[in-house]
Structures are given as structure tokens and as C-alpha cells.
C-alpha atoms as a PDB file:
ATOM      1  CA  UNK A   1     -23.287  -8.543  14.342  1.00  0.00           C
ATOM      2  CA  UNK A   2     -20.941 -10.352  11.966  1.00  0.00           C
ATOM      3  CA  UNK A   3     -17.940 -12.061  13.931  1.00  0.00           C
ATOM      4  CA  UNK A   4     -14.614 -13.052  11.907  1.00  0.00           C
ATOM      5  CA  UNK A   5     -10.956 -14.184  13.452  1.00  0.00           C
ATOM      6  CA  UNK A   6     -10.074 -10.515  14.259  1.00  0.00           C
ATOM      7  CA  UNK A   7     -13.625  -9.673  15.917  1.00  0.00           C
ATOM      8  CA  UNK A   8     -16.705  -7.341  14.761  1.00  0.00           C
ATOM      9  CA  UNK A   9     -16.266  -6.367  10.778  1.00  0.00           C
ATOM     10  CA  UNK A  10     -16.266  -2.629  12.649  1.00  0.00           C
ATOM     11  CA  UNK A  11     -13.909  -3.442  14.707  1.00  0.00           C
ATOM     12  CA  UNK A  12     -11.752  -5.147  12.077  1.00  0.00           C
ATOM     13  CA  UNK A  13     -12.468  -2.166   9.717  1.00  0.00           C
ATOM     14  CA  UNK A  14     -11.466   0.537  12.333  1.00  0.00           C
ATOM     15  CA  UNK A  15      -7.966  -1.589  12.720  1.00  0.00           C
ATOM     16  CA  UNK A  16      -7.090  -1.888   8.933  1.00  0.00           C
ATOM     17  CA  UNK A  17      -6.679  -5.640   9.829  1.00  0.00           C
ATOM     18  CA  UNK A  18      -7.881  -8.035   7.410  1.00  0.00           C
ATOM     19  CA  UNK A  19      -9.635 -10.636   9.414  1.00  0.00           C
ATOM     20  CA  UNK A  20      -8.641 -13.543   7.067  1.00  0.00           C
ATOM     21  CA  UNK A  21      -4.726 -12.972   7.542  1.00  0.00           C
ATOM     22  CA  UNK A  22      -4.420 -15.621  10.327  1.00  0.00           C
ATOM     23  CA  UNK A  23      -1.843 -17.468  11.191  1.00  0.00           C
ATOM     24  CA  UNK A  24      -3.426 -20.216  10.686  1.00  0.00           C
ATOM     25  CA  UNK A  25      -4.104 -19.823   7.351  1.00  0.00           C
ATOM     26  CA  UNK A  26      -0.494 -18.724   6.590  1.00  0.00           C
ATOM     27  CA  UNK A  27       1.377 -21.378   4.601  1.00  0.00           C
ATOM     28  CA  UNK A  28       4.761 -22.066   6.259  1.00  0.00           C
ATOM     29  CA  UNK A  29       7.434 -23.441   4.510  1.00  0.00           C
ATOM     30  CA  UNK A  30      11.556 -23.373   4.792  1.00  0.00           C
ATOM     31  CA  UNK A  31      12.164 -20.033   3.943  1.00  0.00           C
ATOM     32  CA  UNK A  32       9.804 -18.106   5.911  1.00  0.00           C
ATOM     33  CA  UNK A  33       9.485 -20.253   9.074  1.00  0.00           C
ATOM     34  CA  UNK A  34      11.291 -17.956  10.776  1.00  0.00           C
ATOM     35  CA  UNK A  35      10.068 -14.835   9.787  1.00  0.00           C
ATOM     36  CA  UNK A  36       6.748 -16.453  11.049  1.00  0.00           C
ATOM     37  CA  UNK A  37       8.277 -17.340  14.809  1.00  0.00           C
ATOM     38  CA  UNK A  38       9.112 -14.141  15.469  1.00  0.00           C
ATOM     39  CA  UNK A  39       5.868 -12.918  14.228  1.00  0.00           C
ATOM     40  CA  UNK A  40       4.102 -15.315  16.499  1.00  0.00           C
ATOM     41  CA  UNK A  41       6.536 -13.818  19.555  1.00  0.00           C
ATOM     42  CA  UNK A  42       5.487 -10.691  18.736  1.00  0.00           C
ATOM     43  CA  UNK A  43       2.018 -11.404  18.902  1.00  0.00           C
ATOM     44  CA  UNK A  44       2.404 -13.094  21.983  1.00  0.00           C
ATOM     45  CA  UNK A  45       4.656 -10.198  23.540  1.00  0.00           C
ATOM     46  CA  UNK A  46       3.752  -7.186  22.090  1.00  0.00           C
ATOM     47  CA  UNK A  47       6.044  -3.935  22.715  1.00  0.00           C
ATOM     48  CA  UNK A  48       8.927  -6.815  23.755  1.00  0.00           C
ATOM     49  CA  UNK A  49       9.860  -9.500  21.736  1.00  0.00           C
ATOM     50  CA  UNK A  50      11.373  -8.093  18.383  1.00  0.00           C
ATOM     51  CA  UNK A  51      10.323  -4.192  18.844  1.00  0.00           C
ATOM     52  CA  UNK A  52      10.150  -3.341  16.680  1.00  0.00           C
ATOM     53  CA  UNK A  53      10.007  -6.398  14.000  1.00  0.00           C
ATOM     54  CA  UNK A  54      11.128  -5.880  10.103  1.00  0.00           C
ATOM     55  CA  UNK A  55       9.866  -8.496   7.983  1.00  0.00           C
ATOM     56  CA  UNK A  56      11.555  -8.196   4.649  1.00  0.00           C
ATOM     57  CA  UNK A  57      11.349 -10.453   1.179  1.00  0.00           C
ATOM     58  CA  UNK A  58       9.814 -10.276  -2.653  1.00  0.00           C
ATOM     59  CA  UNK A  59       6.507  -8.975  -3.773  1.00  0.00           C
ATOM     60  CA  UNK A  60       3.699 -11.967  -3.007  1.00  0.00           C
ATOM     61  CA  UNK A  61       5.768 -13.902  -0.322  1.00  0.00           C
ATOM     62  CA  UNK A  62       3.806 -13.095   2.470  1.00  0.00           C
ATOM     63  CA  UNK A  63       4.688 -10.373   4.333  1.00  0.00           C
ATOM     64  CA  UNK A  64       1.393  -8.662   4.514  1.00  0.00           C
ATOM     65  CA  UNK A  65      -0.445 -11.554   5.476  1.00  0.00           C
ATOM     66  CA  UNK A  66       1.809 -12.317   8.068  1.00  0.00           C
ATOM     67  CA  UNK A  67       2.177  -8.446   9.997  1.00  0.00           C
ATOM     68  CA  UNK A  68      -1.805  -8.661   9.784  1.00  0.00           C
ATOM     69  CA  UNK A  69      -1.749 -12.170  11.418  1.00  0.00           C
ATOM     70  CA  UNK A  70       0.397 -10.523  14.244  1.00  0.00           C
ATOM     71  CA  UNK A  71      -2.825  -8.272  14.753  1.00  0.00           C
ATOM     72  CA  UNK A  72      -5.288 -10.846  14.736  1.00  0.00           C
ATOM     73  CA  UNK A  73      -3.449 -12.835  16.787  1.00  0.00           C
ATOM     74  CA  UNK A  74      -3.196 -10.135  19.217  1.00  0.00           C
ATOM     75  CA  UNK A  75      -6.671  -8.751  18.713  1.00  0.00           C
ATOM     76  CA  UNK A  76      -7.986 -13.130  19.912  1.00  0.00           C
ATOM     77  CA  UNK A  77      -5.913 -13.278  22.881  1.00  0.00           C
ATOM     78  CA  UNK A  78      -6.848  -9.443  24.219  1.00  0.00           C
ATOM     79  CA  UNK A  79      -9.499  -8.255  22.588  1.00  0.00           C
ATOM     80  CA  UNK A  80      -9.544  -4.659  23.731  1.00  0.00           C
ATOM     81  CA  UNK A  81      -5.983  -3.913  22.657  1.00  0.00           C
ATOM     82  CA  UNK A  82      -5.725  -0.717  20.482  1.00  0.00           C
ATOM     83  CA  UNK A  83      -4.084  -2.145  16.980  1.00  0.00           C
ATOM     84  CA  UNK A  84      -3.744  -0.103  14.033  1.00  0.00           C
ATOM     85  CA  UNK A  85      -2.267  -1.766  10.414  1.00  0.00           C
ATOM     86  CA  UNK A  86      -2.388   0.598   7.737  1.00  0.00           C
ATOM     87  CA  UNK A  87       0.239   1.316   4.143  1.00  0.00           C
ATOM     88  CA  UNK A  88       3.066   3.659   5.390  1.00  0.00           C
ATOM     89  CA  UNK A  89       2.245   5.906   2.962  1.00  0.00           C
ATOM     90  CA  UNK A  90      -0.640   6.720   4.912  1.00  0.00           C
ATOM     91  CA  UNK A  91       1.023   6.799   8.188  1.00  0.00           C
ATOM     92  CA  UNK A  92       3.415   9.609   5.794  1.00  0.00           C
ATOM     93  CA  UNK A  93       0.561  11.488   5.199  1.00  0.00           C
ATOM     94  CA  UNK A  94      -0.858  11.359   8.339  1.00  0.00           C
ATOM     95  CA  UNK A  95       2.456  12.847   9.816  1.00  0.00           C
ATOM     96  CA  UNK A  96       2.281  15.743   6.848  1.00  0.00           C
ATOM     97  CA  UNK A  97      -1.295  16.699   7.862  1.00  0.00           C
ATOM     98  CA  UNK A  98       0.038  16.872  11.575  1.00  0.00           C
ATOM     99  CA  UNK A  99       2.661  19.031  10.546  1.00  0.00           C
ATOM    100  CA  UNK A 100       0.488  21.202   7.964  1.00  0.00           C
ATOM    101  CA  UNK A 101      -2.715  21.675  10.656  1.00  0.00           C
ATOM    102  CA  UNK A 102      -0.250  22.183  13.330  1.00  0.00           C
ATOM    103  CA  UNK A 103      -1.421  18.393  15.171  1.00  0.00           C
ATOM    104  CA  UNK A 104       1.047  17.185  16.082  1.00  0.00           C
ATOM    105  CA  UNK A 105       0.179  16.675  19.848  1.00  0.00           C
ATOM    106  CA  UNK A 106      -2.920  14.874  18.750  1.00  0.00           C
ATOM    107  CA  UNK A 107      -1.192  12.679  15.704  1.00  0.00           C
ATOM    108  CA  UNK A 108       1.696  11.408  18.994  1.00  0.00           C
ATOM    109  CA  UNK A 109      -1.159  10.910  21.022  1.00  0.00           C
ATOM    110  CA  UNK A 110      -3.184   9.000  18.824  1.00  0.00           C
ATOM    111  CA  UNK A 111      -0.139   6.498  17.936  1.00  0.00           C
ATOM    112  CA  UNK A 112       0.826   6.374  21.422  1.00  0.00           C
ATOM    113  CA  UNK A 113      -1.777   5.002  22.562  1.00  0.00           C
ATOM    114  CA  UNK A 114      -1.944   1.966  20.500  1.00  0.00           C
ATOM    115  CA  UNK A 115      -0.831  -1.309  21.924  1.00  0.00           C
ATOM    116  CA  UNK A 116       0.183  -2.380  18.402  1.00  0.00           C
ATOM    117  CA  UNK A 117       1.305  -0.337  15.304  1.00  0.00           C
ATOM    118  CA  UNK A 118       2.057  -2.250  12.280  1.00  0.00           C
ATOM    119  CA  UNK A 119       2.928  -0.695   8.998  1.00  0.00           C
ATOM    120  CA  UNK A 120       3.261  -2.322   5.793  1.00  0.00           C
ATOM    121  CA  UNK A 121       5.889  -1.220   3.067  1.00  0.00           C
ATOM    122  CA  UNK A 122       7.837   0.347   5.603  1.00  0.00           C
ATOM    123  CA  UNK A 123      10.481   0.993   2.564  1.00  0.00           C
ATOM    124  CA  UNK A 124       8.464   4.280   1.502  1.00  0.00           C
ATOM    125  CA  UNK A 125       9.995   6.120   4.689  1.00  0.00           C
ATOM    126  CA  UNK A 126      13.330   5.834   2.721  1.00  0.00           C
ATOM    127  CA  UNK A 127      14.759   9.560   2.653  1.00  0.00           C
ATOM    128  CA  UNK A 128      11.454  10.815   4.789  1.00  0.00           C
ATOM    129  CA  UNK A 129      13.606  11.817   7.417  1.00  0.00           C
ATOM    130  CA  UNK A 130      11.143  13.074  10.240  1.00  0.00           C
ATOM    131  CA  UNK A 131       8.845  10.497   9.635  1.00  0.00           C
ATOM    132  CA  UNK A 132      11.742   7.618  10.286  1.00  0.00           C
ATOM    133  CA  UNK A 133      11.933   9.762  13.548  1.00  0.00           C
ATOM    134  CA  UNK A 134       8.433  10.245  14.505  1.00  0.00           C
ATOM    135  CA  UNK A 135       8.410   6.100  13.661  1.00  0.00           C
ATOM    136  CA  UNK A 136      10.714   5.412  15.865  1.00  0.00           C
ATOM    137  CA  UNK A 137       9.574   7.303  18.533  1.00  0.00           C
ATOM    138  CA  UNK A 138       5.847   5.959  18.339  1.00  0.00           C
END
């Protein structure tokens, strides 16, 4: 079985986590130095340090790499924590379909679980009103 930072490939695949987004292949510099300490926090302190944590800047700057790192990280140091990354366009669909096959118990239960949701682009719930609230609440 093939090993990488994050674990198995199946169990990196099942996450949505990237196993090369480390942080220690991250490139720190001035301007995101920060936005990378509270990243490490929250990897070391999930569900208390910075909960949740917005990382925002330009296209190419980062920010994906780094919210994946925060899994990895997490996924080394406690390897049976529940982590799921994934586009929040998907985590929009996935609360439509909830919605649509009358789910929903199942969708809350499925996120609640999780020791660690992170969500990229998290500018797509602008104007999705219930799903900013079904975020919030996950």
C-alpha cells in the first residue's frame, strides 16, 4: 500500500486532501506568514484555535495549499481523525441533494461527525443563504 504525508492514497482520496500540500513544502514569505501561523494553530487545535479560520488573498497565492496542509497536518499527528476538504460548490450541492431527497438528517450527520471540515472558495456561499447557515452550524 502506497504511503504519502497525508497517509494511504485511499485514505487521502476519501479526504479530498492532496497529500503533497504540506506545510513543509509551503513557501513562507512576509505576506502570508501569518496566514500560515494560524493555519499551523489550527492544525494543532482543531475545533479551537481560529474556528472557524478564513484564509483570504489573490488567485495562486496559496490558499489551497495551505487549508490542505491544515489536513495533513492533522491527518500525521492523529491519524484516525475524520477530515473532509472538498470545493464549496460541492459542499452546495451536497446541501441541495439533502434538501431535494429529503436527507437532511443524514447530510448533518455526516458533517458532524468530522473532526475537520475545510472548504475551499468559501466565496461561492455568497447569497446561498441556508447553506451559510447549515455552514455555520456544521
Amino acid at each position: 500500500n502506497k504511503k504519502s504525508a497525508g497517509g494511504t492514497l485511499k485514505e487521502a482520496k476519501a479526504s479530498g486532501l492532496n497529500p503533497h500540500f504540506t506545510f513543509e513544502s509551503f513557501v513562507t514569505g512576509k505576506a502570508n506568514q501569518l496566514a500560515c501561523a494560524a493555519a499551523m494553530q489550527v492544525a494543532e487545535n482543531p475545533g479551537k484555535a481560529y474556528n472557524p479560520l478564513f484564509i483570504y488573498g489573490g488567485v495562486g497565492l496559496g490558499k489551497t495549499h495551505l487549508i490542505q496542509a491544515i489536513g495533513n497536518h492533522l491527518k500525521h499527528i492523529q491519524p484516525d481523525a475524520k477530515i473532509k476538504y472538498l470545493h464549496a460548490e460541492r459542499y452546495v450541492s451536497d446541501v441541495v441533494k439533502a434538501y431535494e431527497n429529503k436527507s437532511f438528517d443524514a447530510f448533518k450527520k455526516n458533517y458532524h461527525s468530522l473532526d475537520l471540515l475545510l472548504i475551499d472558495d468559501i466565496q461561492f456561499f455568497a447569497k446561498k443563504n441556508r447553506t451559510q447557515e447549515e455552514f455555520f452550524y456544521a
